[in-house]
Protein backbone atom coordinates (compact mmCIF):
# COMPACT_ATOMS: atom_id res chain seq x y z
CA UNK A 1 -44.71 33.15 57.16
CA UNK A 2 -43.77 36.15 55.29
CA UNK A 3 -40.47 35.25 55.34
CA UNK A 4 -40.69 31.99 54.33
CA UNK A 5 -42.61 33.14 51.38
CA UNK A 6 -39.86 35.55 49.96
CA UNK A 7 -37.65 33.11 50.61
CA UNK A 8 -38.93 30.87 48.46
CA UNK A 9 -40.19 33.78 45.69
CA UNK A 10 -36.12 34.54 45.89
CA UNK A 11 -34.90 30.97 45.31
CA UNK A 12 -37.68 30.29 42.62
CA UNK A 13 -36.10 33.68 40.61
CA UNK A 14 -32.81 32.85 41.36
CA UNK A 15 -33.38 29.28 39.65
CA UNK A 16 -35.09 30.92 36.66
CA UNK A 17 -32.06 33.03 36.27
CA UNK A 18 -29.71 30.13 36.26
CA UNK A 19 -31.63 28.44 33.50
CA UNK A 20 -31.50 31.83 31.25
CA UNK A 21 -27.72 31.96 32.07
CA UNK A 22 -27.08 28.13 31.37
CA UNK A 23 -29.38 28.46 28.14
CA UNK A 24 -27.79 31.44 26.95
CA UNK A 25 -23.98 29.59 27.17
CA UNK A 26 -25.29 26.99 25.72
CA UNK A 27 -27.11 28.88 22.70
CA UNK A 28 -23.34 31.12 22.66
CA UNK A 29 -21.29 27.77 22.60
CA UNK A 30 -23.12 26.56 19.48
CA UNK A 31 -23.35 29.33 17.34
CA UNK A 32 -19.17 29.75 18.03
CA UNK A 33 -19.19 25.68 16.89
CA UNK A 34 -21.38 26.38 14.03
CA UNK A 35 -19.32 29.74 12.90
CA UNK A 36 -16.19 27.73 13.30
CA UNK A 37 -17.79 25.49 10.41
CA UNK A 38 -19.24 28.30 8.55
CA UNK A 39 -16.24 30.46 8.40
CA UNK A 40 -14.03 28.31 6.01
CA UNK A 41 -17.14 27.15 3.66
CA UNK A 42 -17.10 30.99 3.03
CA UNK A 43 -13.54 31.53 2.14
CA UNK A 44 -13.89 28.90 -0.07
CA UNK A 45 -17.29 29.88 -1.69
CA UNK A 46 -16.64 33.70 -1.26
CA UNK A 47 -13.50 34.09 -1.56
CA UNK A 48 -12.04 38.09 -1.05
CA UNK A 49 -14.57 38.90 1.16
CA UNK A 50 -15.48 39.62 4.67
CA UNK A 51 -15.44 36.46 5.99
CA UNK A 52 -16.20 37.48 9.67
CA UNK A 53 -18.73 39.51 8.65
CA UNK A 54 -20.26 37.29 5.89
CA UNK A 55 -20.32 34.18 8.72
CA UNK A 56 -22.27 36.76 11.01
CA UNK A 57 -24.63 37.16 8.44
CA UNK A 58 -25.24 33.41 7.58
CA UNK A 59 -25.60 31.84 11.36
CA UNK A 60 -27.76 35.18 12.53
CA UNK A 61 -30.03 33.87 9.40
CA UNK A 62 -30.18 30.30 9.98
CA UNK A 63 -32.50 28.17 12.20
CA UNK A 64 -32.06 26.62 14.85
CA UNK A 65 -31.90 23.49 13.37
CA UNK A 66 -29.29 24.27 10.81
CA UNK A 67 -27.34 25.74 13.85
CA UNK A 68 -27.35 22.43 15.58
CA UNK A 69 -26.45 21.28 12.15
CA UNK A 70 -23.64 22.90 11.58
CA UNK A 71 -22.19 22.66 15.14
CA UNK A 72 -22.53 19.07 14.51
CA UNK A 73 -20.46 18.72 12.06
CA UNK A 74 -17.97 20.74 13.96
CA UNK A 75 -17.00 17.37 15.64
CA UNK A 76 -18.34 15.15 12.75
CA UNK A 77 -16.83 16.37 9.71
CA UNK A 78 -17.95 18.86 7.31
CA UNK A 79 -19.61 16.94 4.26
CA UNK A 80 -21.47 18.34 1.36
CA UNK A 81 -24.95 18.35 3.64
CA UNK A 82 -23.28 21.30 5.47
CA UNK A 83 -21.72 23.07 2.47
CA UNK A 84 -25.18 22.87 0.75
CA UNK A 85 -26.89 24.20 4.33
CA UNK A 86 -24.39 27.39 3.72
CA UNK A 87 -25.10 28.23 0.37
CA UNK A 88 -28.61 27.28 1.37
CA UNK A 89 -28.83 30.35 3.76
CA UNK A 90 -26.47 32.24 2.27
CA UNK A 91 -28.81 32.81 -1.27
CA UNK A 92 -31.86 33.94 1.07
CA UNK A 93 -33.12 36.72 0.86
CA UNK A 94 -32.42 38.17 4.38
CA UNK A 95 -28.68 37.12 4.26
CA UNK A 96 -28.08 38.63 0.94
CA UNK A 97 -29.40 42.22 2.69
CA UNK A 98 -26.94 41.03 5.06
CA UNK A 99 -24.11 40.50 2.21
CA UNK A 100 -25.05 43.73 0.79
CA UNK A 101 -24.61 45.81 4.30
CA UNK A 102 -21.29 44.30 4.90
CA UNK A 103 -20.12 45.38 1.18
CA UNK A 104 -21.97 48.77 1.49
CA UNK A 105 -19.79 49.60 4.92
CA UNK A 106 -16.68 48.04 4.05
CA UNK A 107 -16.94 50.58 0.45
CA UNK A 108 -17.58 53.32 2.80
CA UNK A 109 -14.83 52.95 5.24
């Protein structure tokens, strides 16, 4: 009985696990999608800068929803809903401290 017990306690974890694992590719896949959309909006809007850096800074401060958005359009087309979703995160507040960082280490480096 004991057995059977950790048995089951092992498969239940084990099937928890594979649902973090399976979420987390998931989550990973989509925010690559939705930085492969960002990435050029911010050449073309910031142009000279850190682009890597700069596309960190805009899908780390997006939603969830905008993620989905933007990985969307990924295989749908960029249109000027997703430019206007860029500049849309990229004038808040929390991804201009993120701007500023990235020009505050590149200057330093």
């Amino acid at each position: 009985m004991v057995m059977m017990l950790r048995i089951s306690i092992l498969g239940a974890t084990l099937f928890a696990l594979s649902g973090c694992v399976t979420d987390g590719i998931v989550q990973d896949t989509t925010r690559q999608a939705a930085k492969g959309v960002v990435t050029p909006i911010i050449v073309d809007k910031f142009p000279g800068r850190n682009t890597e850096a700069y596309s960190n800074c805009v899908i780390d401060n997006a939603t969830t929803k905008e993620i989905f958005s933007l990985a969307k359009a990924a295989v749908t087309g960029v249109d000027q809903d997703t430019i206007n979703t860029v500049v849309d995160i990229g004038v808040r507040v929390d991804t201009l401290k993120c701007f500023a960082k990235v020009e505050l280490g590149s200057s330093l480096g």
